[in-house]
PDB file of N, CA and C in Angstrom:
ATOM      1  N   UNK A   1     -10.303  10.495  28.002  1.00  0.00           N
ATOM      2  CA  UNK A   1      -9.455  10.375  29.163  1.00  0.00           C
ATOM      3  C   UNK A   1      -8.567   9.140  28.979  1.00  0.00           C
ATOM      4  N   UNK A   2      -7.415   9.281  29.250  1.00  0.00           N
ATOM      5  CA  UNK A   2      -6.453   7.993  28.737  1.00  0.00           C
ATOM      6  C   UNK A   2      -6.206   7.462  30.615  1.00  0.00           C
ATOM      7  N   UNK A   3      -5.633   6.132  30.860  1.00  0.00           N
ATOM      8  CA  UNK A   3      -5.558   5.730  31.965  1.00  0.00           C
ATOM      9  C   UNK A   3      -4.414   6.509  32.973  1.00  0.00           C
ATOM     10  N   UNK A   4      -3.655   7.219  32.349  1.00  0.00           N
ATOM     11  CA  UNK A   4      -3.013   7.372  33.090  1.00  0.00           C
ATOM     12  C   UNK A   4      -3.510   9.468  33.944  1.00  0.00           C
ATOM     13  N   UNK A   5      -4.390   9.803  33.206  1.00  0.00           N
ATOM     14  CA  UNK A   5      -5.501  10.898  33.381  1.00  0.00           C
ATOM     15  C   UNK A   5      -6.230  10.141  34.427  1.00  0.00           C
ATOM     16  N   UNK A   6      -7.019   8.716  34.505  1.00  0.00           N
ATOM     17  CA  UNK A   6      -7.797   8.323  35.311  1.00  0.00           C
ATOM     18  C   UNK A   6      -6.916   8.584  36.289  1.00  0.00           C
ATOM     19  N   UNK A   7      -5.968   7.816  36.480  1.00  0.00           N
ATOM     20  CA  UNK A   7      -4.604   7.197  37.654  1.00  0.00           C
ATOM     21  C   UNK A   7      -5.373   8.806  38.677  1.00  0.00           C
ATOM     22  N   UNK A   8      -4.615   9.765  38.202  1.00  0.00           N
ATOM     23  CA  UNK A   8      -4.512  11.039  37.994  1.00  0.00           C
ATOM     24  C   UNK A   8      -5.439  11.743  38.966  1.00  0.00           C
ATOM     25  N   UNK A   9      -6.819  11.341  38.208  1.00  0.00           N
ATOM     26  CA  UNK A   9      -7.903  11.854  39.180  1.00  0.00           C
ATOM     27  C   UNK A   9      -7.845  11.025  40.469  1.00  0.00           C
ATOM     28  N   UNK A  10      -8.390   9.732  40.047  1.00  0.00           N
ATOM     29  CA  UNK A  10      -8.434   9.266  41.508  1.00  0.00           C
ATOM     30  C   UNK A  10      -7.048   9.647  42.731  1.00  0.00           C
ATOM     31  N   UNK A  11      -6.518   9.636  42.182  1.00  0.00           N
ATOM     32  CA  UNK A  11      -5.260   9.851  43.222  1.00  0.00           C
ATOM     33  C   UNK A  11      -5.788  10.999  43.844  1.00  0.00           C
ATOM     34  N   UNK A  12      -5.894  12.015  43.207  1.00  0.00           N
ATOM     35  CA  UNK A  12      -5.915  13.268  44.137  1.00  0.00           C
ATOM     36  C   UNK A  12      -7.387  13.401  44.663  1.00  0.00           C
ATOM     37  N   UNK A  13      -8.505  12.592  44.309  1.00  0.00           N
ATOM     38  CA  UNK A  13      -9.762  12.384  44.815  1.00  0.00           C
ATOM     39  C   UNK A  13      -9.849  11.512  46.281  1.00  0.00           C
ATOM     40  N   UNK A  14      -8.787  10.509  46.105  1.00  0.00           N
ATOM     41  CA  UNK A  14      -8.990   9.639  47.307  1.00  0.00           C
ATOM     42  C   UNK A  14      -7.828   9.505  48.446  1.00  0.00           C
ATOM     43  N   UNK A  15      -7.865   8.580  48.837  1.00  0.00           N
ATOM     44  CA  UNK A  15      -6.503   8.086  50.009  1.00  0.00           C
ATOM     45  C   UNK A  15      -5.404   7.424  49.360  1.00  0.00           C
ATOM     46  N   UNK A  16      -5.529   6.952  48.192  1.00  0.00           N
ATOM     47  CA  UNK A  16      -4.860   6.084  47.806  1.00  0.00           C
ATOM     48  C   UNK A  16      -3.454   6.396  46.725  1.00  0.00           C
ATOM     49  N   UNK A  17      -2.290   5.995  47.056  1.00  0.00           N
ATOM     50  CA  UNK A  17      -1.148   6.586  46.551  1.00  0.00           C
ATOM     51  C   UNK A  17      -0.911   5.768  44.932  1.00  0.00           C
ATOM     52  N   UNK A  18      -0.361   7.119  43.927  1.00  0.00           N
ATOM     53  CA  UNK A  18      -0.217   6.943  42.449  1.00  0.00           C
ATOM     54  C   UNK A  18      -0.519   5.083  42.308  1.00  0.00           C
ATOM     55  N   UNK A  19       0.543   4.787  42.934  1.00  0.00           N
ATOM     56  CA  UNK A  19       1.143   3.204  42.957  1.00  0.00           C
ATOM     57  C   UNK A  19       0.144   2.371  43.004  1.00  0.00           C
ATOM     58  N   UNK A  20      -0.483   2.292  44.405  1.00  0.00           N
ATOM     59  CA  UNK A  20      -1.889   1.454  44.625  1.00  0.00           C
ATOM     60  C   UNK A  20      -2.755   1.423  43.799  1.00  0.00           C
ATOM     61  N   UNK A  21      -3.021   3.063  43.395  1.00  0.00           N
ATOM     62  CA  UNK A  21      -4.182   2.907  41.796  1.00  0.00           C
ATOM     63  C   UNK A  21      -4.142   2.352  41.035  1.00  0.00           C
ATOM     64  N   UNK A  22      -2.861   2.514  40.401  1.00  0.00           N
ATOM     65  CA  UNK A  22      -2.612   1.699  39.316  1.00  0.00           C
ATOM     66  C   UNK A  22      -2.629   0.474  39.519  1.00  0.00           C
ATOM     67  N   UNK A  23      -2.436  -0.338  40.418  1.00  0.00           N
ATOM     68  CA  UNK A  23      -2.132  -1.466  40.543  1.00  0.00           C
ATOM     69  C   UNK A  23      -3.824  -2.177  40.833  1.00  0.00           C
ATOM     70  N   UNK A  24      -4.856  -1.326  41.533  1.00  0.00           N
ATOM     71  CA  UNK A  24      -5.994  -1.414  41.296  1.00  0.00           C
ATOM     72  C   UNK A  24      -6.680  -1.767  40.253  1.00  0.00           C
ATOM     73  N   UNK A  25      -6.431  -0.815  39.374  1.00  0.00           N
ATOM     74  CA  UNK A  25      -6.822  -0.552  38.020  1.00  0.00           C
ATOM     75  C   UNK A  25      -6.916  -1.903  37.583  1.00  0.00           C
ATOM     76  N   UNK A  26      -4.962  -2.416  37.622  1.00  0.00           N
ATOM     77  CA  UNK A  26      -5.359  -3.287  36.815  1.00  0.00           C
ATOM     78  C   UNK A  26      -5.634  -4.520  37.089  1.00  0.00           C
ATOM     79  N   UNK A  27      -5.673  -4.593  38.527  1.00  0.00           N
ATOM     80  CA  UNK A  27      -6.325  -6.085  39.350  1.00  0.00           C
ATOM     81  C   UNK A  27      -7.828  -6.187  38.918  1.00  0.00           C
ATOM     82  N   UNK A  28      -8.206  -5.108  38.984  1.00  0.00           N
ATOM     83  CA  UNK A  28      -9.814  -4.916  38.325  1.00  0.00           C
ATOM     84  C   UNK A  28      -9.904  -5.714  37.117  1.00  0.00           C
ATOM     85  N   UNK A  29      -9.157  -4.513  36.009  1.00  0.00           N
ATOM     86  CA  UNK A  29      -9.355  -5.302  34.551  1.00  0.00           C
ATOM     87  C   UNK A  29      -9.217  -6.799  34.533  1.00  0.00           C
ATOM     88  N   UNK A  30      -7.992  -7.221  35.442  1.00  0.00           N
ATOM     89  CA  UNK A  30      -7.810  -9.335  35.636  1.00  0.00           C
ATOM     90  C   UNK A  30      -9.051  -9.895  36.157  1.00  0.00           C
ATOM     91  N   UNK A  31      -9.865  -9.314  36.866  1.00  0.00           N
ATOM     92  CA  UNK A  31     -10.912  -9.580  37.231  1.00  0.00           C
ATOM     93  C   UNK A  31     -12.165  -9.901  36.464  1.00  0.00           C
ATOM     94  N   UNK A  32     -12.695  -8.693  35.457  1.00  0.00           N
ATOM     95  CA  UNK A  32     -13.153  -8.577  34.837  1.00  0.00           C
ATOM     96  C   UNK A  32     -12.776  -9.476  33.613  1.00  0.00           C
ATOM     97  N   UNK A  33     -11.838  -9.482  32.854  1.00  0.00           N
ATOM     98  CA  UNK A  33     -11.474 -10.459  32.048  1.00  0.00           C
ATOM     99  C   UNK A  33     -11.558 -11.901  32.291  1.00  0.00           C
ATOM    100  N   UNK A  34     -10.810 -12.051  33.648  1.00  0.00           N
ATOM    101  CA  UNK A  34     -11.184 -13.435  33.920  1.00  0.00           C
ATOM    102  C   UNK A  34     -12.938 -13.813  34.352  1.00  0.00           C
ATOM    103  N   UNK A  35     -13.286 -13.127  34.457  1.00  0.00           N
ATOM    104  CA  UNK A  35     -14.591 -13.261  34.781  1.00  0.00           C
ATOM    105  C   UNK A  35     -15.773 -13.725  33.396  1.00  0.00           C
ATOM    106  N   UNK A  36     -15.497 -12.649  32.429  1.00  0.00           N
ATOM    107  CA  UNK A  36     -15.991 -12.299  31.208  1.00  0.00           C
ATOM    108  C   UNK A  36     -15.239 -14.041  30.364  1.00  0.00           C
ATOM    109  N   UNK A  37     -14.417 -14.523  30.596  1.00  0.00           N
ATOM    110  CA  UNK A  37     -13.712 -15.174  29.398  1.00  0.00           C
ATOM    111  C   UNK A  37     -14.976 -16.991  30.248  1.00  0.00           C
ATOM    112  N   UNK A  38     -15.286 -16.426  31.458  1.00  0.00           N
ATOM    113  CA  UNK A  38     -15.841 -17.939  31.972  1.00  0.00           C
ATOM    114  C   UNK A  38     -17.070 -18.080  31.222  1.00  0.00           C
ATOM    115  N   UNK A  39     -17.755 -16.993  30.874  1.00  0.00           N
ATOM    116  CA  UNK A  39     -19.204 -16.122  30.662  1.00  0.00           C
ATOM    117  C   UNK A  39     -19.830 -15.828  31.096  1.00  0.00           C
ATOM    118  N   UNK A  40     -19.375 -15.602  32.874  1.00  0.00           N
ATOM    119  CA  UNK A  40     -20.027 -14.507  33.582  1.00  0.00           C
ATOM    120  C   UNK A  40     -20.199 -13.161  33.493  1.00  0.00           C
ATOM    121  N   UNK A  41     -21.008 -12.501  34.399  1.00  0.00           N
ATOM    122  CA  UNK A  41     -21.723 -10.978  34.701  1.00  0.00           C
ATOM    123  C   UNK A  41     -21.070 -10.009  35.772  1.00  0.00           C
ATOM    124  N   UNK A  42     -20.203  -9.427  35.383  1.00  0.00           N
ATOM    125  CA  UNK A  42     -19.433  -8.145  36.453  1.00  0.00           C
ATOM    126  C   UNK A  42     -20.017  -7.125  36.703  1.00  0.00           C
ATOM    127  N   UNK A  43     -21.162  -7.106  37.438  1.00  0.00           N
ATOM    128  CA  UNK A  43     -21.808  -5.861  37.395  1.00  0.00           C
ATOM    129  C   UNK A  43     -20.845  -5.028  38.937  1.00  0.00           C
ATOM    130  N   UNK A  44     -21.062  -3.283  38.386  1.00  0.00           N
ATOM    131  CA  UNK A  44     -20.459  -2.206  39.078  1.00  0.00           C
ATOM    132  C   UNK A  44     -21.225  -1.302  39.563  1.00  0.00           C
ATOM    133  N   UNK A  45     -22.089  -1.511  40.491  1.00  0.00           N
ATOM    134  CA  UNK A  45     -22.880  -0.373  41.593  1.00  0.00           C
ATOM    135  C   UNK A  45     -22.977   0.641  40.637  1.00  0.00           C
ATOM    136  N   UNK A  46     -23.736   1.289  40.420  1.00  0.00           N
ATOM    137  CA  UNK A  46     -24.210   3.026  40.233  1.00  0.00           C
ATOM    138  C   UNK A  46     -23.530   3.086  37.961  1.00  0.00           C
ATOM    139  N   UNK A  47     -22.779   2.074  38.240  1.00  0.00           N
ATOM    140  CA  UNK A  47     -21.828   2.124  36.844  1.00  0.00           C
ATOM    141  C   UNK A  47     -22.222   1.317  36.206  1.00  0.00           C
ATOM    142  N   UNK A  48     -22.383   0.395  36.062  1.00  0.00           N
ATOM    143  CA  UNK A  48     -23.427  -0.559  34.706  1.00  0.00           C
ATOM    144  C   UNK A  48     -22.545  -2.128  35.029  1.00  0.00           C
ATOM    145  N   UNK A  49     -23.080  -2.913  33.977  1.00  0.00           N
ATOM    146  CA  UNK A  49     -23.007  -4.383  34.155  1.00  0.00           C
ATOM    147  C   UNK A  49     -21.538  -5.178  32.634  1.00  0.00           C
ATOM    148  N   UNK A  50     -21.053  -5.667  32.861  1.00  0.00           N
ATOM    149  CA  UNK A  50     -20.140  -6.138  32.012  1.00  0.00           C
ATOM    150  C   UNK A  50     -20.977  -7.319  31.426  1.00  0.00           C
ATOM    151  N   UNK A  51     -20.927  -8.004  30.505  1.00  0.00           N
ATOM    152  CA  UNK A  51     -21.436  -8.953  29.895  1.00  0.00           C
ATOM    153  C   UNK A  51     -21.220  -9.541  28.964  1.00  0.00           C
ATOM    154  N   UNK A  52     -21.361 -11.104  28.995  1.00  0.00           N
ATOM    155  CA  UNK A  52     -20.571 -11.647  27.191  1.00  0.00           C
ATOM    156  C   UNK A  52     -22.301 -11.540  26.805  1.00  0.00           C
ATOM    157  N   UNK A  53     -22.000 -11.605  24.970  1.00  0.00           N
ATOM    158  CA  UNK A  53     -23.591 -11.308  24.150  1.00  0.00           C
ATOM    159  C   UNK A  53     -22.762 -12.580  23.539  1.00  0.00           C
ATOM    160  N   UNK A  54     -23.899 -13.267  22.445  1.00  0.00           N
ATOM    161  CA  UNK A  54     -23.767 -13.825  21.301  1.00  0.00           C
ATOM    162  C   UNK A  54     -23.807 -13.896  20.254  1.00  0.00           C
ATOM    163  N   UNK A  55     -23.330 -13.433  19.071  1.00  0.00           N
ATOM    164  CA  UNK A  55     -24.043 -12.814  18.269  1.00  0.00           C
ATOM    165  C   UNK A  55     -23.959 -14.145  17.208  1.00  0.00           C
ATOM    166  N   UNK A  56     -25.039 -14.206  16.472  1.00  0.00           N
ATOM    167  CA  UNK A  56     -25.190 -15.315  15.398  1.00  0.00           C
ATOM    168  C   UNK A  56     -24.650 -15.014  14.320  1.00  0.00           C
ATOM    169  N   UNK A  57     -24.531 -16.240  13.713  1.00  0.00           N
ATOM    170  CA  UNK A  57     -23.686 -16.448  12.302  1.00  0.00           C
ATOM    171  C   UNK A  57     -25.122 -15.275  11.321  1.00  0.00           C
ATOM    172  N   UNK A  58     -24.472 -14.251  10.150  1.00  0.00           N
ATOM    173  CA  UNK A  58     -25.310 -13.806   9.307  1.00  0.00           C
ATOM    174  C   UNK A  58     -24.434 -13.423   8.107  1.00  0.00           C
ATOM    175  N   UNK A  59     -25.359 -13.116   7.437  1.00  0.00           N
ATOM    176  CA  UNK A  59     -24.544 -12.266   5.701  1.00  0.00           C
ATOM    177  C   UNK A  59     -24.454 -10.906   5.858  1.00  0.00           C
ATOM    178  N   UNK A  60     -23.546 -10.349   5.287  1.00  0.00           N
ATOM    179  CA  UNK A  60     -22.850  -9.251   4.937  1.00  0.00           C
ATOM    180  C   UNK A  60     -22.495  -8.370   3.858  1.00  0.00           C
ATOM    181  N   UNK A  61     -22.306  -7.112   3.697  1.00  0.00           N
ATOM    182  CA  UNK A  61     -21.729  -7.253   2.389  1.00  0.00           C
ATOM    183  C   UNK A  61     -20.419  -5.869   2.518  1.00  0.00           C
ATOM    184  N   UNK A  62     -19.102  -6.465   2.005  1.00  0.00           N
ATOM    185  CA  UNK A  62     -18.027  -5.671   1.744  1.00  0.00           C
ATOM    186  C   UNK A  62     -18.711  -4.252   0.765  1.00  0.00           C
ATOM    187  N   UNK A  63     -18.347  -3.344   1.841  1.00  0.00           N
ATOM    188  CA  UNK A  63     -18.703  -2.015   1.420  1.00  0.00           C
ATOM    189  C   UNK A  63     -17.608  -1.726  -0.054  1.00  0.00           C
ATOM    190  N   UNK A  64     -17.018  -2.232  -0.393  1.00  0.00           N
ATOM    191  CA  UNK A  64     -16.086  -1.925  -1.148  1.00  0.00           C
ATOM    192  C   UNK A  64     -16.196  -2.306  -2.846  1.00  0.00           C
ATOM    193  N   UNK A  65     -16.457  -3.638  -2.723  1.00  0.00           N
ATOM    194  CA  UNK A  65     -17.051  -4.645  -3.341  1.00  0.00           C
ATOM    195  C   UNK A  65     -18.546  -4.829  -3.735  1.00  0.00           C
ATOM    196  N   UNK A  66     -19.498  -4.389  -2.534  1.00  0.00           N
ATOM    197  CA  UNK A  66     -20.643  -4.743  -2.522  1.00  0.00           C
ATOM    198  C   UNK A  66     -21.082  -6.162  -2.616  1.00  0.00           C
ATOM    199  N   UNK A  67     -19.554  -7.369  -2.718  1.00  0.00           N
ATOM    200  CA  UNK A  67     -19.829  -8.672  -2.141  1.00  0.00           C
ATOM    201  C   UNK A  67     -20.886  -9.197  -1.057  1.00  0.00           C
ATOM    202  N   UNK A  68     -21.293  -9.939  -1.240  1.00  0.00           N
ATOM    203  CA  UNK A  68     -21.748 -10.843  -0.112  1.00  0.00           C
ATOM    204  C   UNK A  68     -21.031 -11.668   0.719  1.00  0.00           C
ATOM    205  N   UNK A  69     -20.730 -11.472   1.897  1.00  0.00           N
ATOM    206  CA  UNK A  69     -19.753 -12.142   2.458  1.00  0.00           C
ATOM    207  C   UNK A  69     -20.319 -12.830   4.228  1.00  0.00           C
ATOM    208  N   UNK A  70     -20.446 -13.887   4.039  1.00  0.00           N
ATOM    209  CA  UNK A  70     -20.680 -14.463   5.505  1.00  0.00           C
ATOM    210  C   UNK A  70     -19.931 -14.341   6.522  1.00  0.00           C
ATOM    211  N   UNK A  71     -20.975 -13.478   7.989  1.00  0.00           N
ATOM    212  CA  UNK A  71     -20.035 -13.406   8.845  1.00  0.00           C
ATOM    213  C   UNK A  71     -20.265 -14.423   9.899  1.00  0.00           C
ATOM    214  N   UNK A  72     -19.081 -14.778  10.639  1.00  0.00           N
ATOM    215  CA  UNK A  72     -19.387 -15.942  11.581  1.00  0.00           C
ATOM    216  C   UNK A  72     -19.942 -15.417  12.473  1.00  0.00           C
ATOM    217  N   UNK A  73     -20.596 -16.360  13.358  1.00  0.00           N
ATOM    218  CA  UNK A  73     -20.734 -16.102  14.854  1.00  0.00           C
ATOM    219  C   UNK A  73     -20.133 -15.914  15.791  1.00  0.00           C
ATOM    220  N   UNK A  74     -20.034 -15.352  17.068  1.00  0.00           N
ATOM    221  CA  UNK A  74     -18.936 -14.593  17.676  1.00  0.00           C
ATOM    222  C   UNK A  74     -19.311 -14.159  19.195  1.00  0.00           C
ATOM    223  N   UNK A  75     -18.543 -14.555  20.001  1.00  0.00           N
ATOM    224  CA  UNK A  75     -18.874 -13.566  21.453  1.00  0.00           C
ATOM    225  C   UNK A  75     -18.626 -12.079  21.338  1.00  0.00           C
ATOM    226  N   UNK A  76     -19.015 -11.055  22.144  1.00  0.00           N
ATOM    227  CA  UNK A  76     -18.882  -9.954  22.397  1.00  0.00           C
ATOM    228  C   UNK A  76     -19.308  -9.755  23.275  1.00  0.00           C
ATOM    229  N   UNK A  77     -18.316  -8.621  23.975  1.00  0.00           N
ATOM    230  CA  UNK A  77     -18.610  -8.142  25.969  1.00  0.00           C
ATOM    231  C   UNK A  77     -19.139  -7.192  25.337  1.00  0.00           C
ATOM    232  N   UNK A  78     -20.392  -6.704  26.162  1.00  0.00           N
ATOM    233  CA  UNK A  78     -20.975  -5.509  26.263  1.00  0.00           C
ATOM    234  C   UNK A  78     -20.908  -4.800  27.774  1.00  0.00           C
ATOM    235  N   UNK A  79     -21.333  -3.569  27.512  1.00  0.00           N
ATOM    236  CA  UNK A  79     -21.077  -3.148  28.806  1.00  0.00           C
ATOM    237  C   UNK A  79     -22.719  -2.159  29.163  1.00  0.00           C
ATOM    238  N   UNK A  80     -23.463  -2.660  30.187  1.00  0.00           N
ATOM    239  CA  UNK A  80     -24.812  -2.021  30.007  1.00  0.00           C
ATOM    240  C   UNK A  80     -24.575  -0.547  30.825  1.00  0.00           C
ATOM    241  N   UNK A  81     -25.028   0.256  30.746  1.00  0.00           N
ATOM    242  CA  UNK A  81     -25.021   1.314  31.929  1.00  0.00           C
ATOM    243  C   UNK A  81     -26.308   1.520  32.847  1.00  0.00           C
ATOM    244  N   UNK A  82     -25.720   1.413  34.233  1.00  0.00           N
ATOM    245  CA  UNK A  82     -26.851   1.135  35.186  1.00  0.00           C
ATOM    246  C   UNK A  82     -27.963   2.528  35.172  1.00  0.00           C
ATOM    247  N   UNK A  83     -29.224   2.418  35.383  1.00  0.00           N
ATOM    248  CA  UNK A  83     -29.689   3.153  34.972  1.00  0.00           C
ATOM    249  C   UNK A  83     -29.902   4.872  36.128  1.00  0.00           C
ATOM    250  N   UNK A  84     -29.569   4.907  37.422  1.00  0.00           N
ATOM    251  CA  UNK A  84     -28.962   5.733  38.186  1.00  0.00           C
ATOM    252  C   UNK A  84     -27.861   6.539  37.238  1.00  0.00           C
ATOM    253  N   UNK A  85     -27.121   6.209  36.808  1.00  0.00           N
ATOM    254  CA  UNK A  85     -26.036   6.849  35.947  1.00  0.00           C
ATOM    255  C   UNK A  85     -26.481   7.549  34.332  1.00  0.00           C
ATOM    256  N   UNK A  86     -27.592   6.595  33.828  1.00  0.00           N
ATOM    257  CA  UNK A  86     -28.511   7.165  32.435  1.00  0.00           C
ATOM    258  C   UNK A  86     -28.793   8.503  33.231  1.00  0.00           C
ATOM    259  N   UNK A  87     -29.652   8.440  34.679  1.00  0.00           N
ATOM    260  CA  UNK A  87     -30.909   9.550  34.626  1.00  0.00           C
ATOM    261  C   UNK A  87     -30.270  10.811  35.297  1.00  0.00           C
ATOM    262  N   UNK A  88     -28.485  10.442  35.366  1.00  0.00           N
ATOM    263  CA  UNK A  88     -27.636  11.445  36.195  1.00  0.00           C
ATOM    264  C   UNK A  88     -27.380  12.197  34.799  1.00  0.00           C
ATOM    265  N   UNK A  89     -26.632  11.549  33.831  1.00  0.00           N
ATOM    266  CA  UNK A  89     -26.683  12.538  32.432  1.00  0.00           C
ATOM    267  C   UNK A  89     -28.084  13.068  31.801  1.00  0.00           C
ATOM    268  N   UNK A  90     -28.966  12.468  31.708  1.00  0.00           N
ATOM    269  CA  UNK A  90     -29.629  12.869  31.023  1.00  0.00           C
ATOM    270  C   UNK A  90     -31.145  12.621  31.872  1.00  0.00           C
ATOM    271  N   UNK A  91     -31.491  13.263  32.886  1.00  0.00           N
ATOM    272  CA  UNK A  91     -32.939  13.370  33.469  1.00  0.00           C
ATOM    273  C   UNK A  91     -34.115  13.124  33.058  1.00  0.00           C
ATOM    274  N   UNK A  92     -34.558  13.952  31.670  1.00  0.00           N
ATOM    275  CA  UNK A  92     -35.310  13.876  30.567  1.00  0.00           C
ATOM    276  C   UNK A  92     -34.923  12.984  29.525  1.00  0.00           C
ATOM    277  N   UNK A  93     -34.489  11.856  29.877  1.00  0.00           N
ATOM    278  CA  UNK A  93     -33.929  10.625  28.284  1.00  0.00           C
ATOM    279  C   UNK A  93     -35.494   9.952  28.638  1.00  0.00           C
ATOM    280  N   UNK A  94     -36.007   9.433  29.057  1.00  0.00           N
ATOM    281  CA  UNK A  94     -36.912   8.561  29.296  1.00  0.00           C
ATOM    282  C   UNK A  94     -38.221   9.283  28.753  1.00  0.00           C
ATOM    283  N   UNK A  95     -38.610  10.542  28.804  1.00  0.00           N
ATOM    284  CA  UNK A  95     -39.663  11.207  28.162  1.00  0.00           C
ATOM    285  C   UNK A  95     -39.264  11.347  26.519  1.00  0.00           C
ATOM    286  N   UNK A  96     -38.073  11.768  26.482  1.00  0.00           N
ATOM    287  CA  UNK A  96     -37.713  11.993  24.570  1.00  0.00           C
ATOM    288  C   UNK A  96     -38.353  10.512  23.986  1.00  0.00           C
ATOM    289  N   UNK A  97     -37.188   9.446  24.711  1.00  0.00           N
ATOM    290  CA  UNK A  97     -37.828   8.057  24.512  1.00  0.00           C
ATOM    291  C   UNK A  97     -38.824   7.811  24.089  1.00  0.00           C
ATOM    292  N   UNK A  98     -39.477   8.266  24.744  1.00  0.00           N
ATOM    293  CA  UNK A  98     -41.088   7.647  24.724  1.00  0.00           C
ATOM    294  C   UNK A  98     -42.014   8.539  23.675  1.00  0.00           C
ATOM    295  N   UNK A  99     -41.521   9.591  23.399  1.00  0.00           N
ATOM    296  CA  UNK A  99     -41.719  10.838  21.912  1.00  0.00           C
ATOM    297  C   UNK A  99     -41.400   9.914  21.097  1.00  0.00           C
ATOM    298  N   UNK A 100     -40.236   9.783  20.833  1.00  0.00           N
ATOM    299  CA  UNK A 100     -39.365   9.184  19.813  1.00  0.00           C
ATOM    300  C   UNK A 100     -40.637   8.108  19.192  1.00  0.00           C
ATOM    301  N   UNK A 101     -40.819   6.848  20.392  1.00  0.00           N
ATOM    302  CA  UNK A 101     -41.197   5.838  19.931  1.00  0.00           C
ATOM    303  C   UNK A 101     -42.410   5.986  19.421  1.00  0.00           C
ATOM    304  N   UNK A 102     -43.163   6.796  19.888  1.00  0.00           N
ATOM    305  CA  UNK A 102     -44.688   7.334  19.157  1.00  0.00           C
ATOM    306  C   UNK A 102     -44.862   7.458  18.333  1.00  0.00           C
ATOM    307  N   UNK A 103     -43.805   8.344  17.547  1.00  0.00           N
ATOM    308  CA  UNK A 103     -43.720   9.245  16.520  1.00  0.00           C
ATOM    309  C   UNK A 103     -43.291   7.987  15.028  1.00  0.00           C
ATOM    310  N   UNK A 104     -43.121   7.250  15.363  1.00  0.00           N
ATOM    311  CA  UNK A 104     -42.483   5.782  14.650  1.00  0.00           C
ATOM    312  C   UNK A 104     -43.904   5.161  14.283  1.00  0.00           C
TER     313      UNK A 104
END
């Protein structure tokens, strides 16, 4: 779905005219960004949680090369999905789960 497909739905889902959505949209994303760049937590009701991770300095290796190559350390936003929304797609994820991990 590209944003302007989102625009799209919501419009004809809610009260709110083409214009306002969009302009929603992207007051949201300023939100979220500015939020994320402090290293706070944007969590979204029923929709999951925004989050900076950390990831540590480690080694690597260029698939190409098969070099060894050090990678730095680094922020990254993750985005969790709240779990109301897991058990709406998939009802039975939590029993496979728990197969899965047995079977290991």
């Amino acid at each position: 779905m590209t944003k302007s497909e989102l625009i799209n739905m919501l419009v004809k889902s809610g009260k709110l005219e083409k214009k306002q959505t969009k302009l929603f949209l992207e007051s949201l994303t300023d939100v979220i960004t500015k939020e994320i760049k402090k290293g706070g937590e944007v969590p979204l009701t029923g929709l999951g949680k925004f989050k900076v991770s950390r990831r540590k300095a480690r080694m690597g290796r260029n698939p190409q090369t098969g070099e060894a190559i050090e990678i730095p350390a680094k922020k990254v936003v993750k985005f969790s999905v709240a779990k109301t929304l897991k058990e709406t797609i998939s009802p039975a994820g939590k029993k496979i789960a728990k197969k899965v991990r047995r079977k290991r």
